[in-house]
Structure formats: structure tokens, C-alpha cells
Protein backbone atom coordinates (compact mmCIF):
# COMPACT_ATOMS: atom_id res chain seq x y z
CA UNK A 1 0.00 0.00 0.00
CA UNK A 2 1.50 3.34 -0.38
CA UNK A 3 1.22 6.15 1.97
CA UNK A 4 -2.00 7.61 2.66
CA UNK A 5 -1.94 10.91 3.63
CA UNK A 6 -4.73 13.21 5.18
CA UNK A 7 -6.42 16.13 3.30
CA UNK A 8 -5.79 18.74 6.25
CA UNK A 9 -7.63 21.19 3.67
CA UNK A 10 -6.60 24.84 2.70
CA UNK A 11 -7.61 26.30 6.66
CA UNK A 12 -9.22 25.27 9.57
CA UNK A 13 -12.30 23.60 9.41
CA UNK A 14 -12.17 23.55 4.95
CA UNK A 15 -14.95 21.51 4.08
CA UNK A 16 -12.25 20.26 1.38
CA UNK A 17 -10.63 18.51 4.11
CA UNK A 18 -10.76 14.73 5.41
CA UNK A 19 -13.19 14.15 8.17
CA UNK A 20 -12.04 12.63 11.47
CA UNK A 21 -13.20 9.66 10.54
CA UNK A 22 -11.34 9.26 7.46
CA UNK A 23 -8.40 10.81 8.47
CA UNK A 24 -7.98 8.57 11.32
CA UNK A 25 -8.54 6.15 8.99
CA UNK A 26 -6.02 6.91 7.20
CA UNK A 27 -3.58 7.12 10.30
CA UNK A 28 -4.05 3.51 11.67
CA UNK A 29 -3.30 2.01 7.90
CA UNK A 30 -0.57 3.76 7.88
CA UNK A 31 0.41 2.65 10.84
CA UNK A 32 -0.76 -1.42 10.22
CA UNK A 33 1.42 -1.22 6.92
CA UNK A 34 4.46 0.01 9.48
CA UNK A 35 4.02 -2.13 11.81
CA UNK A 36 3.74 -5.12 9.70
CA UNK A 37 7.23 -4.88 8.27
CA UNK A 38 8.40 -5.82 11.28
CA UNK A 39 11.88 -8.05 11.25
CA UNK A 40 11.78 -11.98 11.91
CA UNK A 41 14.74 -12.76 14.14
CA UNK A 42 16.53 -16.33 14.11
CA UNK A 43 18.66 -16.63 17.39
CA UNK A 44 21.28 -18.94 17.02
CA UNK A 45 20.50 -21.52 20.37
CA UNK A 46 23.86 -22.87 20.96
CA UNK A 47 27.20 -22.25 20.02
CA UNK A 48 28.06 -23.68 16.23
CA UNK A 49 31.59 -24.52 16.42
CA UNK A 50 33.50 -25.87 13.10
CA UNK A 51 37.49 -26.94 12.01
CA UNK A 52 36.90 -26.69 8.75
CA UNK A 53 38.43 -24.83 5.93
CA UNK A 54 34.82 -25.03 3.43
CA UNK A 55 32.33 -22.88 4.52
CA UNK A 56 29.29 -24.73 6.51
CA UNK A 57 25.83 -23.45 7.08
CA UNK A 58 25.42 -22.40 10.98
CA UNK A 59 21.68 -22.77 11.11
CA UNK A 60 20.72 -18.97 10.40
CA UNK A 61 19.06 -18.45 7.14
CA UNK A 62 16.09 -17.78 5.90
CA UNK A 63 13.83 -18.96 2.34
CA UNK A 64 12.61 -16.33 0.30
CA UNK A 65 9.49 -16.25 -1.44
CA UNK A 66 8.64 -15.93 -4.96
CA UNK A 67 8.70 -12.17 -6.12
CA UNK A 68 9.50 -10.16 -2.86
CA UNK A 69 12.30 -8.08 -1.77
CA UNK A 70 14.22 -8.99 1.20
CA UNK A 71 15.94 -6.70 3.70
CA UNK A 72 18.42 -8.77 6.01
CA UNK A 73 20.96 -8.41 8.99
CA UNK A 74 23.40 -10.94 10.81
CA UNK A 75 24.99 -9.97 14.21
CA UNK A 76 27.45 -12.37 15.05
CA UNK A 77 30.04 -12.98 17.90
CA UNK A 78 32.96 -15.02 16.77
CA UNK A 79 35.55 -17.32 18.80
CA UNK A 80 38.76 -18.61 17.79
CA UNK A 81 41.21 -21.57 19.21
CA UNK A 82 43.80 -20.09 18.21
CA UNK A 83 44.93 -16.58 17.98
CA UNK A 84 46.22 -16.81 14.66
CA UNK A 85 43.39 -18.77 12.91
CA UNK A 86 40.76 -16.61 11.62
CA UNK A 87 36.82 -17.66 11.74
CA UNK A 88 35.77 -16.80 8.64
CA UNK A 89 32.15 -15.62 8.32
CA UNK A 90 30.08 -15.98 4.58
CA UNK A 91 27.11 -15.87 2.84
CA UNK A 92 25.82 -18.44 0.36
CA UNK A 93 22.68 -17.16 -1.73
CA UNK A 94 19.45 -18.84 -2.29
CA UNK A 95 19.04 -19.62 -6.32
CA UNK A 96 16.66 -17.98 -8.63
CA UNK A 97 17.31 -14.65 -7.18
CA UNK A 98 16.76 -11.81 -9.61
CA UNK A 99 18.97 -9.45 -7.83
CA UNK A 100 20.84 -8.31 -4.47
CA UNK A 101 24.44 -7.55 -2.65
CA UNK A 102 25.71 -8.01 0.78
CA UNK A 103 28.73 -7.17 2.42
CA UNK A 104 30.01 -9.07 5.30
CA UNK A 105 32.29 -7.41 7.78
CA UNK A 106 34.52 -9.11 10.54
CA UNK A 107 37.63 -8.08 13.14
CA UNK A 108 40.75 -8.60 12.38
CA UNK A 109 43.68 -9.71 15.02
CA UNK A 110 46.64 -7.75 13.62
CA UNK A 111 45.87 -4.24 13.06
CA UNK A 112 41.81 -4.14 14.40
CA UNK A 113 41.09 -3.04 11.09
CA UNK A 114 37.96 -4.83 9.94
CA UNK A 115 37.97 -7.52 7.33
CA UNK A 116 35.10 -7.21 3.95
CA UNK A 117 33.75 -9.33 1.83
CA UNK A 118 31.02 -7.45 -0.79
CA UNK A 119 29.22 -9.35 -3.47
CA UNK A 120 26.02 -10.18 -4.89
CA UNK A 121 23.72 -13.81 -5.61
CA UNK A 122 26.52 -14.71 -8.55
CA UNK A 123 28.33 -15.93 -6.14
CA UNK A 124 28.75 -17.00 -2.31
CA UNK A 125 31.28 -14.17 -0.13
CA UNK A 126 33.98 -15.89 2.31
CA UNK A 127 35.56 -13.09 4.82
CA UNK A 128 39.40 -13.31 4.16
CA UNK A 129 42.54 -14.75 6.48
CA UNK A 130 43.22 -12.93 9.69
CA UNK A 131 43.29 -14.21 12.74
CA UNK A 132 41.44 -12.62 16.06
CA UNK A 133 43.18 -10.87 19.08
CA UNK A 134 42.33 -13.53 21.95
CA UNK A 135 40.82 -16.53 22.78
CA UNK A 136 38.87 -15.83 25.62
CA UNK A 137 36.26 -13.09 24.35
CA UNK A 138 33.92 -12.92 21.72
CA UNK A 139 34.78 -10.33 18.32
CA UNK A 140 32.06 -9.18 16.20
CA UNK A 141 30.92 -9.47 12.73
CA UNK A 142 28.17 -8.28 10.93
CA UNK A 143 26.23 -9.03 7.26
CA UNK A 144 23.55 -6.55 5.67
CA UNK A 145 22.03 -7.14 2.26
CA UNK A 146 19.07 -6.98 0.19
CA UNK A 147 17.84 -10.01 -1.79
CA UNK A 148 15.38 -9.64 -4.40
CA UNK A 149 13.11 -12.83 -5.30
CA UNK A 150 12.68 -14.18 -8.50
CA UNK A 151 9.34 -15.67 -9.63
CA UNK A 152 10.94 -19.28 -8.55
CA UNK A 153 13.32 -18.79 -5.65
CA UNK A 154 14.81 -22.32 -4.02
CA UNK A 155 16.85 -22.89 -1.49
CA UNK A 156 17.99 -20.04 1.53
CA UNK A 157 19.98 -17.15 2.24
CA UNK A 158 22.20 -18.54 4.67
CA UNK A 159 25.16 -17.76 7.19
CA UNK A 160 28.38 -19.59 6.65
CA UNK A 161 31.30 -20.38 8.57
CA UNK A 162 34.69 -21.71 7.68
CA UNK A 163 38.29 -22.34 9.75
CA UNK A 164 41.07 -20.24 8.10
CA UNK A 165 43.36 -23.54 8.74
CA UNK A 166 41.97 -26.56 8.52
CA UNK A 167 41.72 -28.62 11.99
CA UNK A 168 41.55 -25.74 14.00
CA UNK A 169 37.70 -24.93 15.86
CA UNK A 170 36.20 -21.25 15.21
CA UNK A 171 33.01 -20.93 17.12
CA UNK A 172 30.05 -18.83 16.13
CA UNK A 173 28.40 -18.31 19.81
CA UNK A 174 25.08 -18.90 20.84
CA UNK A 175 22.99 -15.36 20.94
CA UNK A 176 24.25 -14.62 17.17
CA UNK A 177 21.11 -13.35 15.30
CA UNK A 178 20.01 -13.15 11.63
CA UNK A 179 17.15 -11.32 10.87
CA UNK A 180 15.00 -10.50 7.90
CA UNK A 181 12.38 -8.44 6.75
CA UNK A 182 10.24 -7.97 3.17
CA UNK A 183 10.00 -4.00 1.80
């Protein structure tokens, strides 16, 4: 629906103008289309922990449907074994998308300047190498994107995690969130 917006009128009390009725009316659909885009959160339960170097699904994505746009968000905290041994956070795309980009942002050990990935549903992003500061706290990392549905979407839009060496366990903790909304 787009915006409805009250006839106020030219002055006070212009016949021209909406009546109460109506124009409170128009207010609460206004406000019901707001609402109604609210986000669906997925909480991630427990902590998804992984040694490997191909990027796994963690059990945060969501299936678009046919035709819609899609805006979404991750909020992730990351762990490492090892100091040196990035976790490295991606995105893998659901097919028959018509359009969309993400970019994926994560901390870096060395420097604290963040790590980026940026791409769109041609192909899945994989944060680079890098390594985390400690092992005993959790380091953020972040995705936004918009998907836009074909008129046969399959499959999800999905969070990914990989081990920069192989053998080593990254950890994506429990209380990560992805969350999704249509516009």
C-alpha cells in the first residue's frame, strides 16, 4: 500500500478537508502497513563450532518467497582456538534470485582493522585470512544485504562459517542473530 496521507484542507475547518473519521482512517493504515514490516529474528541456540576450511551453514538463514524483496541483517560474535586462525564468516545465496548484494564485515587480530567481503547472488562471499586478538572473548561481525526474489526462488539465504586452517575450531556463539524483513 503506499502512503495515505490526510487532506488537512486549505484552513481550519475547509470543508475540502478529510473528516475525522477518514483521516484517522487513514492514520491507523498507515500505521498497520508500518508495523507489519516488522523483522523476523533467528537466534542462534547454541554455540556452532566448526574446524573446517569449506564454509558450513550455521543454522541462520532464511527462504525467500517468490517475487519479494528482502531486507536482512546478521549480528554475530565469533571465537577462535587459536589466535592466529581466523573464523571466517560468509554468505551463500538462495538460487533464482533476480537481484541483491551483501557485504560481510569481521575483526581482524593484527591491526583491528575490519575484514570485507562485498558481493552479490553470482556468487557465495567468504571473509578473508586474519586471525582474532584472543581466545577468551567474543569479536564481532556483521552481514547486511538486500535479496530480491525471483518468480521461482529455491533454497535459503544462509550464514556460513569456515576455519582459516583446517583442523583448528572457530566458534560462532550462541545469541548470534540473523534477521529479515520484506520491503
Amino acid at each position: 500500500m503506499a502512503q495515505q496521507t490526510v487532506n488537512v484542507g486549505a484552513s481550519a475547518n475547509d470543508s475540502a478537508a478529510d473528516t475525522l473519521r477518514d483521516a484517522f482512517g487513514k492514520v491507523n493504515a498507515n500505521f498497520t502497513e508500518l508495523y507489519a514490516a516488522d523483522w523476523t529474528t533467528i537466534l542462534l541456540a547454541s554455540d556452532f563450532t566448526t574446524s573446517s576450511a569449506s564454509a558450513v551453514d550455521v543454522g541462520l538463514g532464511f527462504a525467500p518467497a517468490a517475487n519479494l524483496r528482502y531486507e536482512f541483517e546478521a549480528r554475530l560474535m565469533l571465537r577462535t582456538a587459536t589466535t592466529t586462525v581466523n573464523p571466517r564468516v560468509g554468505l551463500a545465496w538462495a538460487s533464482g534470485l533476480s537481484d541483491g548484494a551483501a557485504t560481510v564485515q569481521e575483526s581482524q587480530a593484527a591491526t583491528g582493522t575490519p575484514l570485507f567481503a562485498s558481493g552479490n547472488p553470482s556468487a557465495a562471499l567468504l571473509i578473508a585470512v586474519g586471525g582474532l586478538p584472543n581466545t577468551t572473548g567474543s569479536w564481532p561481525a556483521k552481514v547486511d544485504g538486500i535479496a530480491l526474489a525471483g518468480a521461482t526462488p529455491s533454497g535459503s539465504v544462509r550464514i556460513q562459517l569456515a576455519s582459516e586452517t583446517a583442523g583448528t575450531n572457530v566458534t560462532l556463539k550462541a545469541g548470534s542473530i540473523l534477521r529479515y524483513r520484506t520491503f
